[in-house]
Protein backbone atom coordinates (compact mmCIF):
# COMPACT_ATOMS: atom_id res chain seq x y z
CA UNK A 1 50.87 -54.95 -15.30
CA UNK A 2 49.34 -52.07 -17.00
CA UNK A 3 47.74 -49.34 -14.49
CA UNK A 4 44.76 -47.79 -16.20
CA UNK A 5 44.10 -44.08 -14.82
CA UNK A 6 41.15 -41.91 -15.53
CA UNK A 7 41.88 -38.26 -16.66
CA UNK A 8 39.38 -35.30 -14.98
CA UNK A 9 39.50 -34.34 -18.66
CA UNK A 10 38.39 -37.72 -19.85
CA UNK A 11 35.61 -38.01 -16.70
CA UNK A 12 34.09 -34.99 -18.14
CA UNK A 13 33.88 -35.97 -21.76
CA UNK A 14 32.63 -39.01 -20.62
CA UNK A 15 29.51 -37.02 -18.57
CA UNK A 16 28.56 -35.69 -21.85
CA UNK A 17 27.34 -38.92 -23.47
CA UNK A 18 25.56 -40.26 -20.06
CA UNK A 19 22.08 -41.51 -19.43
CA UNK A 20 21.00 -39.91 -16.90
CA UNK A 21 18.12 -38.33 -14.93
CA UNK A 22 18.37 -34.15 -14.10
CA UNK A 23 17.60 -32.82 -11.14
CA UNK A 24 16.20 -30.05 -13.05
CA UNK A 25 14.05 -32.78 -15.15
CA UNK A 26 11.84 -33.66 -12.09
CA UNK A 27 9.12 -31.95 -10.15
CA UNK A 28 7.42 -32.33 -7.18
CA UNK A 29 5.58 -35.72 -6.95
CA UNK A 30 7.28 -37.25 -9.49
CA UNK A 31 8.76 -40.82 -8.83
CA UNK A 32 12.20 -42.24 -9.76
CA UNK A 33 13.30 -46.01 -9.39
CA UNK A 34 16.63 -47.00 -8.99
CA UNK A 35 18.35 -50.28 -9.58
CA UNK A 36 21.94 -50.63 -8.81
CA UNK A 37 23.79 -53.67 -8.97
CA UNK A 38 22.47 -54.98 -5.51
CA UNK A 39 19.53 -52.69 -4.29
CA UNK A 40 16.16 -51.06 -5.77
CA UNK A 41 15.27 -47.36 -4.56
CA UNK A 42 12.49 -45.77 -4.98
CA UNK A 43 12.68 -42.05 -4.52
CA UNK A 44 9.51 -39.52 -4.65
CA UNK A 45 10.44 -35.59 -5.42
CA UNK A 46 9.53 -33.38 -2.53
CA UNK A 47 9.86 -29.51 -2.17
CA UNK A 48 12.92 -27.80 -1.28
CA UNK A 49 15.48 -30.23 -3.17
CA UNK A 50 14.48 -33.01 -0.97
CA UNK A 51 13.64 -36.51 -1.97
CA UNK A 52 11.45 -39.36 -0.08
CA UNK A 53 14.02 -42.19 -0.32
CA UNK A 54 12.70 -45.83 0.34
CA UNK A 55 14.54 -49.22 -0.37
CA UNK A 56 18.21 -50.41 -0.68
CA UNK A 57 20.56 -49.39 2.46
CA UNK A 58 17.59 -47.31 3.93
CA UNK A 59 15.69 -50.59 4.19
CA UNK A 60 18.13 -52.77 5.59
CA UNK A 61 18.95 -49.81 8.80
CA UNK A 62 15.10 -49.59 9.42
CA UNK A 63 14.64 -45.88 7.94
CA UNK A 64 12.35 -45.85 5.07
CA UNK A 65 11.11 -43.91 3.95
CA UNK A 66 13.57 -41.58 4.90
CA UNK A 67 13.30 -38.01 3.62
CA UNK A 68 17.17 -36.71 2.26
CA UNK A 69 18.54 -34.41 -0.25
CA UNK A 70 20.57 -36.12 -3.23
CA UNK A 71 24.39 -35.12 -3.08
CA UNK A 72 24.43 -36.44 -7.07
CA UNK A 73 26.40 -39.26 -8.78
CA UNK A 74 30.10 -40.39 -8.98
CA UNK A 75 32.02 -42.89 -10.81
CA UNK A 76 33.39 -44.10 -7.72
CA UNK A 77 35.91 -41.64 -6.64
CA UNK A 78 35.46 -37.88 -5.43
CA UNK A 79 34.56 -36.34 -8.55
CA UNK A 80 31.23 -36.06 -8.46
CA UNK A 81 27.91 -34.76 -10.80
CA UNK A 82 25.84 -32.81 -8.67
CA UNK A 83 22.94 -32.03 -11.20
CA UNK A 84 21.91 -35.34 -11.57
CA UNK A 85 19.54 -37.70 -9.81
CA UNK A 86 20.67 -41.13 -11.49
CA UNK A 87 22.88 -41.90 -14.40
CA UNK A 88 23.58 -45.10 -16.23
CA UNK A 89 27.09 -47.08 -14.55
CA UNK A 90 27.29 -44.28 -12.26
CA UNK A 91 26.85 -44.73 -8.18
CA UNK A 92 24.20 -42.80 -6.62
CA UNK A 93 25.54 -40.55 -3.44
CA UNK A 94 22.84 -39.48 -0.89
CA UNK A 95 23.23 -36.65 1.30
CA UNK A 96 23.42 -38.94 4.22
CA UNK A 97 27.01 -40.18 2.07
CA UNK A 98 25.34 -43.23 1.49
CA UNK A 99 26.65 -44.62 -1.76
CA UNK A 100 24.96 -47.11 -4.18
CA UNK A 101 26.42 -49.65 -5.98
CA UNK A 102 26.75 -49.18 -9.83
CA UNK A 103 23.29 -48.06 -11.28
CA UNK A 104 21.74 -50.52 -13.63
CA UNK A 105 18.39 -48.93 -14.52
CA UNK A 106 16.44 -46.24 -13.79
CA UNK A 107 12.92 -45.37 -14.40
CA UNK A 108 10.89 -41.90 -13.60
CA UNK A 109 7.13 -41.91 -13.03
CA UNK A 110 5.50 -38.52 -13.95
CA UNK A 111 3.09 -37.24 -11.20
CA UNK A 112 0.15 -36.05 -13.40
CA UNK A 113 -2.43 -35.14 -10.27
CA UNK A 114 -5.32 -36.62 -9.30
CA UNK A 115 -7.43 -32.93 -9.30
CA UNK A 116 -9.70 -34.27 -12.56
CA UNK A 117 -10.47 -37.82 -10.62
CA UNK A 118 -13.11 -38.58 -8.74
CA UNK A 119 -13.20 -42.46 -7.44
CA UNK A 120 -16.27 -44.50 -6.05
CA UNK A 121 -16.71 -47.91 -4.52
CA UNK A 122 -17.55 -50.42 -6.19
CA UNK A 123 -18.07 -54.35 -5.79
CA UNK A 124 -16.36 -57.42 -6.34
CA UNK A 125 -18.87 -58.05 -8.97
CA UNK A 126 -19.09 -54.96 -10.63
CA UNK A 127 -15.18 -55.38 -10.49
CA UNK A 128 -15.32 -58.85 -12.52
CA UNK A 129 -17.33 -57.95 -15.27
CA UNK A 130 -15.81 -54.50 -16.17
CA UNK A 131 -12.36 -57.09 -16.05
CA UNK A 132 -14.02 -59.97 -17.85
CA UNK A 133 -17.10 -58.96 -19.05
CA UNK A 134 -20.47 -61.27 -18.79
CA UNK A 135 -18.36 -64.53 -20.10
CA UNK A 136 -15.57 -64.10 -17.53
CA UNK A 137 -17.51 -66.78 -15.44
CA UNK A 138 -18.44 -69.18 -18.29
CA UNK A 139 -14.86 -71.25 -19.11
């Protein structure tokens, strides 16, 4: 049998080339979703280093949304990468020490603001034909 064993030197080279999501990358109101290997998370950027976490573990214990800071990422072990949110093959480690399974995917939703909208009601109807236009109903 042939052990295989990491190097720290080798971890960190390694953190160089990573996909990943910065702390530093998001602000407030932005949205990140997670996939690991057997969960989805969906975490919203609050003030004061603190994230809105919903899904996954938090889900299945009854506590979502729950509101946490993010401790950062590992590789499995101890060594972990505090300045980042999500990275590809990494595990994501809450500051609850929840940690995820191996992350799959991640995606970030940019919160652009709502100031420069204004919204109104409108009808089923009105609805349709801005969808479909006058023909919608003619097939």
């Amino acid at each position: 049998m042939i052990a295989r064993a990491r190097t720290m030197n080798a971890v960190l080279e390694q953190a160089r080339f990573l996909e990943s999501i910065r702390k530093t990358d998001l602000q407030c109101g932005d949205r990140v979703l997670v996939a690991t290997e057997n969960s989805v998370y969906a975490i919203r950027v609050l003030e004061d280093a603190t994230y809105s976490i919903s899904g996954g573990w938090f889900d299945r214990q009854g506590l979502s949304p729950v509101t946490l800071s993010i401790a950062g990422c590992t590789w499995g072990g101890t060594a972990i990468k505090r300045d980042i949110v999500a990275g590809l093959g990494l595990r994501l480690e809450f500051g609850n020490r929840v940690v995820t399974s191996r992350i799959r995917e991640v995606r970030v939703i940019r919160w652009g603001g709502l100031e420069g909208l204004r919204f109104r009601l409108v009808s089923g109807r009105e609805l349709f034909l801005a969808c479909y236009g006058t023909r919608g109903g003619d097939s």
